[in-house]
PDB file of N, CA and C in Angstrom:
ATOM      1  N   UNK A   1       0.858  -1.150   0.000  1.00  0.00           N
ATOM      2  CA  UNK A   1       0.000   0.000   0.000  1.00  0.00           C
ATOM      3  C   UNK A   1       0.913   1.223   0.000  1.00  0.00           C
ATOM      4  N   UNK A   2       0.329   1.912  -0.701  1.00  0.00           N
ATOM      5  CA  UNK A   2       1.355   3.585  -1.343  1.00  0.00           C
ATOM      6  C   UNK A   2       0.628   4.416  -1.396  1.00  0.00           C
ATOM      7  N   UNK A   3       1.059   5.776  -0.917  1.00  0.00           N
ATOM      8  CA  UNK A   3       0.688   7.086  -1.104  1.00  0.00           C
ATOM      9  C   UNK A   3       0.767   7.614  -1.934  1.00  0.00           C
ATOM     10  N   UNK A   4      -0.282   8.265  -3.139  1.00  0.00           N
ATOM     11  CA  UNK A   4       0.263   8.873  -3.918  1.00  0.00           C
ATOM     12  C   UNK A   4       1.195  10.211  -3.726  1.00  0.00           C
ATOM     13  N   UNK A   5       0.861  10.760  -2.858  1.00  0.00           N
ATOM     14  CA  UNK A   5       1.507  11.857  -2.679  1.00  0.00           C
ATOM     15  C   UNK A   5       2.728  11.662  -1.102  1.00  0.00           C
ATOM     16  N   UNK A   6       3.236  10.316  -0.981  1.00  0.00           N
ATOM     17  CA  UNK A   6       3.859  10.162  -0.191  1.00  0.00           C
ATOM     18  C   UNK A   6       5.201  10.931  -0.465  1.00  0.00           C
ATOM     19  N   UNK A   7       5.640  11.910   0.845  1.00  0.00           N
ATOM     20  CA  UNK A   7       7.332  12.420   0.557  1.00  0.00           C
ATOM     21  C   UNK A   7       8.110  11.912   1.691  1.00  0.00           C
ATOM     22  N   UNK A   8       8.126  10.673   1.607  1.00  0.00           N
ATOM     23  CA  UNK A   8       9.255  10.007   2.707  1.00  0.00           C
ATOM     24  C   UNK A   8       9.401   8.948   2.066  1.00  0.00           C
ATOM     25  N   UNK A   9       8.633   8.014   1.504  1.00  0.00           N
ATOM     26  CA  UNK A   9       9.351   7.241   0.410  1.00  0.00           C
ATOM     27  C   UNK A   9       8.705   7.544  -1.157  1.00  0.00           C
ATOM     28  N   UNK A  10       9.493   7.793  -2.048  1.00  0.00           N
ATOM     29  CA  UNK A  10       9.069   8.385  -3.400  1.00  0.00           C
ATOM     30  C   UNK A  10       8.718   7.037  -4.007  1.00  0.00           C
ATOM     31  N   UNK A  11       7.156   7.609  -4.350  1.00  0.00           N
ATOM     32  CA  UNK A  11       6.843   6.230  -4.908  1.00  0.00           C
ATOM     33  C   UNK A  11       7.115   5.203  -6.336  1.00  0.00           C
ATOM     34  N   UNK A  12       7.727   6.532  -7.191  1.00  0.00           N
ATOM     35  CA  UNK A  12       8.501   5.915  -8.431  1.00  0.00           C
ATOM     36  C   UNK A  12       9.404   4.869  -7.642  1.00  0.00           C
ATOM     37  N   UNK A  13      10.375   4.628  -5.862  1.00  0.00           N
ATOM     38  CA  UNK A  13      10.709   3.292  -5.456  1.00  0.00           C
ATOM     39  C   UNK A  13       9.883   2.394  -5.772  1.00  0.00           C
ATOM     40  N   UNK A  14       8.810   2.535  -5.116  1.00  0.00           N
ATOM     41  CA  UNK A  14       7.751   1.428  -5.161  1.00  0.00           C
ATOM     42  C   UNK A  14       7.408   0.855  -6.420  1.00  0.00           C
ATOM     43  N   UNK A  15       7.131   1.516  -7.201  1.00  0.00           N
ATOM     44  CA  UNK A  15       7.068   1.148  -8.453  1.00  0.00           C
ATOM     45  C   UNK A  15       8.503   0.200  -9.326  1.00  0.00           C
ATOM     46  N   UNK A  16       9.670   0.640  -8.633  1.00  0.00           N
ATOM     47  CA  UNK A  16      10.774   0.124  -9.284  1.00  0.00           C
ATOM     48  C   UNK A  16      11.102  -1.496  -8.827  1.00  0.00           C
ATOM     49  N   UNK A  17      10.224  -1.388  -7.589  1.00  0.00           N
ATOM     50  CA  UNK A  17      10.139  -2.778  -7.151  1.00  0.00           C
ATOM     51  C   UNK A  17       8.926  -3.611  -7.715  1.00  0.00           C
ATOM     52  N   UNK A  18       7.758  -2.860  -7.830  1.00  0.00           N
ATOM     53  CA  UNK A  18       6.770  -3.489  -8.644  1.00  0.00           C
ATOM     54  C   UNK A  18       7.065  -4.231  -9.944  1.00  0.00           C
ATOM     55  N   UNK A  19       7.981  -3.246 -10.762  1.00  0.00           N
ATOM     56  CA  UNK A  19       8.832  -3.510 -12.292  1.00  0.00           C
ATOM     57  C   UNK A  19       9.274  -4.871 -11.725  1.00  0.00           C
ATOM     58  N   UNK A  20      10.472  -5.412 -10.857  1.00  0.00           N
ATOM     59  CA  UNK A  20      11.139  -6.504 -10.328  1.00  0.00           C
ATOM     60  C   UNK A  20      10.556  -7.377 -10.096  1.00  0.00           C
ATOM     61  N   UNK A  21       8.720  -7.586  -9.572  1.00  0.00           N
ATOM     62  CA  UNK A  21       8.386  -8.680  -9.087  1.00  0.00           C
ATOM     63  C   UNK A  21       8.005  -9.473 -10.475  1.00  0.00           C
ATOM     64  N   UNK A  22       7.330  -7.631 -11.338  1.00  0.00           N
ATOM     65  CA  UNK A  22       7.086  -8.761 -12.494  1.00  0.00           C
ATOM     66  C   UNK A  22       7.787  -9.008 -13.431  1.00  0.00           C
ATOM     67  N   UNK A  23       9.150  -8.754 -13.555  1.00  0.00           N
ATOM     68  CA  UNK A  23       9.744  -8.949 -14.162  1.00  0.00           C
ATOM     69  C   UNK A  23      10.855 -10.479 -13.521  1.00  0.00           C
ATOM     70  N   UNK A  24      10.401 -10.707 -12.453  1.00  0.00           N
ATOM     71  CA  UNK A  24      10.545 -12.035 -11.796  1.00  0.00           C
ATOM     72  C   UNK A  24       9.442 -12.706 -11.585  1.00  0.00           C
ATOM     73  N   UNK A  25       8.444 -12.750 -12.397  1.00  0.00           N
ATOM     74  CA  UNK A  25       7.472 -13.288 -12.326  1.00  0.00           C
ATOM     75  C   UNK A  25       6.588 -13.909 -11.126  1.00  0.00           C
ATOM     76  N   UNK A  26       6.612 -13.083 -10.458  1.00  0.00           N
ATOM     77  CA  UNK A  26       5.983 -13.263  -8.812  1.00  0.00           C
ATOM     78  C   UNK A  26       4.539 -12.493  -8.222  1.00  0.00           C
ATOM     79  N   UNK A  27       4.098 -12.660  -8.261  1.00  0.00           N
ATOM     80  CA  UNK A  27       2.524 -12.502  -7.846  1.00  0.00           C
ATOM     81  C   UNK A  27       2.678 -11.759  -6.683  1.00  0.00           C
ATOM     82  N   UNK A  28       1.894 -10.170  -6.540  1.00  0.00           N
ATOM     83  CA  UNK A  28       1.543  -9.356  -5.546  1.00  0.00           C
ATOM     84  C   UNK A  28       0.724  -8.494  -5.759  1.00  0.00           C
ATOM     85  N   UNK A  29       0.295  -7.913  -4.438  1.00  0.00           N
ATOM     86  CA  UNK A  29      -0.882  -6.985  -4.108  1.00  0.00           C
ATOM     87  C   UNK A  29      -0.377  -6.018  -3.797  1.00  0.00           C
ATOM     88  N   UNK A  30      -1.028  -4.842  -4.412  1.00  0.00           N
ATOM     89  CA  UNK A  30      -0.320  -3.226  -4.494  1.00  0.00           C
ATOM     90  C   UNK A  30      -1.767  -2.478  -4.501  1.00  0.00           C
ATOM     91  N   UNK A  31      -2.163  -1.889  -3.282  1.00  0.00           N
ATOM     92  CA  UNK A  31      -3.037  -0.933  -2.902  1.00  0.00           C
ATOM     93  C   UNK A  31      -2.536   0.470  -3.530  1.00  0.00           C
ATOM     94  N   UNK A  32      -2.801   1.599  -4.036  1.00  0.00           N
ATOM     95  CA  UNK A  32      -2.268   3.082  -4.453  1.00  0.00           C
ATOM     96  C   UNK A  32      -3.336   3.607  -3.944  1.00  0.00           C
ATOM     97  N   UNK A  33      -2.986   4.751  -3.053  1.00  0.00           N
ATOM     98  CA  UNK A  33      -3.986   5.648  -2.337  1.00  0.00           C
ATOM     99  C   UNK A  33      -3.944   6.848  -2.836  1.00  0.00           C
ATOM    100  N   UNK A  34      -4.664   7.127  -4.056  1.00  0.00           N
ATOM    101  CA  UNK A  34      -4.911   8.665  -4.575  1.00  0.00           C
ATOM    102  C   UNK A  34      -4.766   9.553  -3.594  1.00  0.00           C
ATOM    103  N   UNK A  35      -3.679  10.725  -3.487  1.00  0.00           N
ATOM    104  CA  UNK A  35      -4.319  11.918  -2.824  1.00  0.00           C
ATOM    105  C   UNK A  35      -3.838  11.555  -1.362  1.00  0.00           C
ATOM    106  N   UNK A  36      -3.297  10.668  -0.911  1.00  0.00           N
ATOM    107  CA  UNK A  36      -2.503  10.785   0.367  1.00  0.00           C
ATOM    108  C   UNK A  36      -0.967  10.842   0.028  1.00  0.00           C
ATOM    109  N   UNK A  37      -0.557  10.796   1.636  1.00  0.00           N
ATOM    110  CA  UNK A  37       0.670  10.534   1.793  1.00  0.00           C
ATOM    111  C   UNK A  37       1.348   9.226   2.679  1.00  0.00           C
ATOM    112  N   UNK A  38       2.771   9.553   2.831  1.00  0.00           N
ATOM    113  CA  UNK A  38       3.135   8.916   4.043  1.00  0.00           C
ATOM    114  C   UNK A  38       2.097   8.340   5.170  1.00  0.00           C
ATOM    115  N   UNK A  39       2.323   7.158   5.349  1.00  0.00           N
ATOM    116  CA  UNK A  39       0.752   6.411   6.358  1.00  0.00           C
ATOM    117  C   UNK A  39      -0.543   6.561   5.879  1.00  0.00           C
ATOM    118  N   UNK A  40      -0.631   6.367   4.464  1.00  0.00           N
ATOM    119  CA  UNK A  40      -2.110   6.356   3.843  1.00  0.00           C
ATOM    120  C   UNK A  40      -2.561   4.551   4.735  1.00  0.00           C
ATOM    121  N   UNK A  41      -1.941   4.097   4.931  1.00  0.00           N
ATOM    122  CA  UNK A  41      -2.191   2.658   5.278  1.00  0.00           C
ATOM    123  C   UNK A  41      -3.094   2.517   6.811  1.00  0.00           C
ATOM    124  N   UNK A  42      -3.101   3.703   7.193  1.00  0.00           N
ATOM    125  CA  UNK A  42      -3.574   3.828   8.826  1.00  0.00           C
ATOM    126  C   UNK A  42      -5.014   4.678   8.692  1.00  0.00           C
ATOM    127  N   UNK A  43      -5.781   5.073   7.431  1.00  0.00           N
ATOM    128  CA  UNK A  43      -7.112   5.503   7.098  1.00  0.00           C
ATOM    129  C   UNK A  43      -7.645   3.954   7.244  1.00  0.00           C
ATOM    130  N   UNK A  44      -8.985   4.621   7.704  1.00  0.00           N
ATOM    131  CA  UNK A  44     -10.049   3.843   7.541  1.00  0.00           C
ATOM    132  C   UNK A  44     -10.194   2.291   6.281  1.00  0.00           C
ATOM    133  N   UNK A  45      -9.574   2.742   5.447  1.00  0.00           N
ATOM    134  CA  UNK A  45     -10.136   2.050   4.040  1.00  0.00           C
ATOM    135  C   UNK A  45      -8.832   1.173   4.142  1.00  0.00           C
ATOM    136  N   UNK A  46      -7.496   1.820   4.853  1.00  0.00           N
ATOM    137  CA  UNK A  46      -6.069   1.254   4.697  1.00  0.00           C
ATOM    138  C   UNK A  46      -6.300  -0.074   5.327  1.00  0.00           C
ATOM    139  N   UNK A  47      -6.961   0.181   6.678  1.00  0.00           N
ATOM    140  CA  UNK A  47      -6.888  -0.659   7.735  1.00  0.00           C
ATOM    141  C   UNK A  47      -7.689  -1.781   7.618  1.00  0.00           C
ATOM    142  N   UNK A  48      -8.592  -1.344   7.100  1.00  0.00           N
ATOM    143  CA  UNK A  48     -10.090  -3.016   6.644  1.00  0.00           C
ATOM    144  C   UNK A  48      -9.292  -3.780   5.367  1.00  0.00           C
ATOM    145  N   UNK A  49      -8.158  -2.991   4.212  1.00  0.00           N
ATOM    146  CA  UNK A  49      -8.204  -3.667   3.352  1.00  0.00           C
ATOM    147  C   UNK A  49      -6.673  -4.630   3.582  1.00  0.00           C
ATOM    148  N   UNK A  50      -5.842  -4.127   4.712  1.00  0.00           N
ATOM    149  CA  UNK A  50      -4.783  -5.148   5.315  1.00  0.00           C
ATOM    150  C   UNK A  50      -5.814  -6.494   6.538  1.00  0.00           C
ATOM    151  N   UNK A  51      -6.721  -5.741   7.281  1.00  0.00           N
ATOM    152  CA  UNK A  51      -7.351  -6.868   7.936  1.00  0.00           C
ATOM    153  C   UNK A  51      -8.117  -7.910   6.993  1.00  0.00           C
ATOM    154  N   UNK A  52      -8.625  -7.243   5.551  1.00  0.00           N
ATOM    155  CA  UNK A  52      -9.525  -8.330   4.882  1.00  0.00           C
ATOM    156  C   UNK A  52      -7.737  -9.211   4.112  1.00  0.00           C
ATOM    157  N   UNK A  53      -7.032  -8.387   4.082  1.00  0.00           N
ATOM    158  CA  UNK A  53      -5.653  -9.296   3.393  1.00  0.00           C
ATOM    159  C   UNK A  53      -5.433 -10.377   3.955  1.00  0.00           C
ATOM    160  N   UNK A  54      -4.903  -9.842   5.398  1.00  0.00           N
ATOM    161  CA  UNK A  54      -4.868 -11.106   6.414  1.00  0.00           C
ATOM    162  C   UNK A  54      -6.012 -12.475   6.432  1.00  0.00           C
ATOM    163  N   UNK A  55      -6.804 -11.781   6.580  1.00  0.00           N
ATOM    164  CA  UNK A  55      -7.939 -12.906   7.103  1.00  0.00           C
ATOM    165  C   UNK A  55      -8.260 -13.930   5.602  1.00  0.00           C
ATOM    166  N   UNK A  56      -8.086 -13.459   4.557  1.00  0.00           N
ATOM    167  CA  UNK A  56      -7.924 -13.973   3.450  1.00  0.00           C
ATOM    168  C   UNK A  56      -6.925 -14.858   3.569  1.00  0.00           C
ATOM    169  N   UNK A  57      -6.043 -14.162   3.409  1.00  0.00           N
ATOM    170  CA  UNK A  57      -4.408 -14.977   3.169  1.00  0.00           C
ATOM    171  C   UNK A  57      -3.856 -16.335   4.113  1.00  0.00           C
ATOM    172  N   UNK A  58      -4.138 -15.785   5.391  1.00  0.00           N
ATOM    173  CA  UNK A  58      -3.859 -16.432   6.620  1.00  0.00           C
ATOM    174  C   UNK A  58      -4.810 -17.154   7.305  1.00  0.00           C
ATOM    175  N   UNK A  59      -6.154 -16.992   6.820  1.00  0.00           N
ATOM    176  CA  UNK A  59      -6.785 -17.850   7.816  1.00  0.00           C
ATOM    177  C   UNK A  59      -7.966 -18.857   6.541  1.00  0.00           C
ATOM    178  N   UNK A  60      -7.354 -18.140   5.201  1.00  0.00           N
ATOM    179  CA  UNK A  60      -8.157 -19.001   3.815  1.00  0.00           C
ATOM    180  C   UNK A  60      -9.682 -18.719   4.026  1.00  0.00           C
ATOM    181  N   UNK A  61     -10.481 -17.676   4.090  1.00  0.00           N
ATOM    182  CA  UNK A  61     -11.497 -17.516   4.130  1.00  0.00           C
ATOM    183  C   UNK A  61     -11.651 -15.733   3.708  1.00  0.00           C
ATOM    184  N   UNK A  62     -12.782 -15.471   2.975  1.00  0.00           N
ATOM    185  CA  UNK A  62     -13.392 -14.421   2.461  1.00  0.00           C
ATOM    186  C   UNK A  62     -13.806 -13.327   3.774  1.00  0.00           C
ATOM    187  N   UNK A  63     -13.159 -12.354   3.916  1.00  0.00           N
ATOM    188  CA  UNK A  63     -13.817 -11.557   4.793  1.00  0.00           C
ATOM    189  C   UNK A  63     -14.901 -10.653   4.642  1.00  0.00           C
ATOM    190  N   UNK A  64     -15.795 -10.727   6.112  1.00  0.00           N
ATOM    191  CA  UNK A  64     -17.229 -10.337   5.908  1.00  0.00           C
ATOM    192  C   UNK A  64     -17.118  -8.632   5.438  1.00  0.00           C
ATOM    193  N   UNK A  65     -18.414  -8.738   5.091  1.00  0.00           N
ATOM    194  CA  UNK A  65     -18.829  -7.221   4.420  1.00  0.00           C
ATOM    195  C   UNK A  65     -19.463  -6.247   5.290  1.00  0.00           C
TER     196      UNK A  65
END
């Protein structure tokens, strides 16, 4: 998960690692938060969509709505 307007890590990084996974052919999840910054991940929307990650990922079941 990335800020668009994050200035503590520039997100063209993020992206340069994105280039790497698929260019190593590796499967991932990349949230982009229009219009934030730094700790877009700690809003409302940040926080349900790492708890629905988890509960997906880790416990193999669809999280409720």
């Amino acid at each position: 998960m990335v800020g668009e307007m994050d200035e503590n890590v520039d997100p063209a990084s993020t992206l340069q690692v994105v280039n790497a996974l698929i260019k190593a052919d590796k499967d991932f999840d990349l949230v982009l938060m229009t219009g934030r910054g730094h700790g877009s991940a700690e809003s409302d929307y940040g926080k349900r969509r790492r708890a629905d990650f988890f509960v997906r990922h880790l416990l193999g079941v669809e999280p409720r709505r």
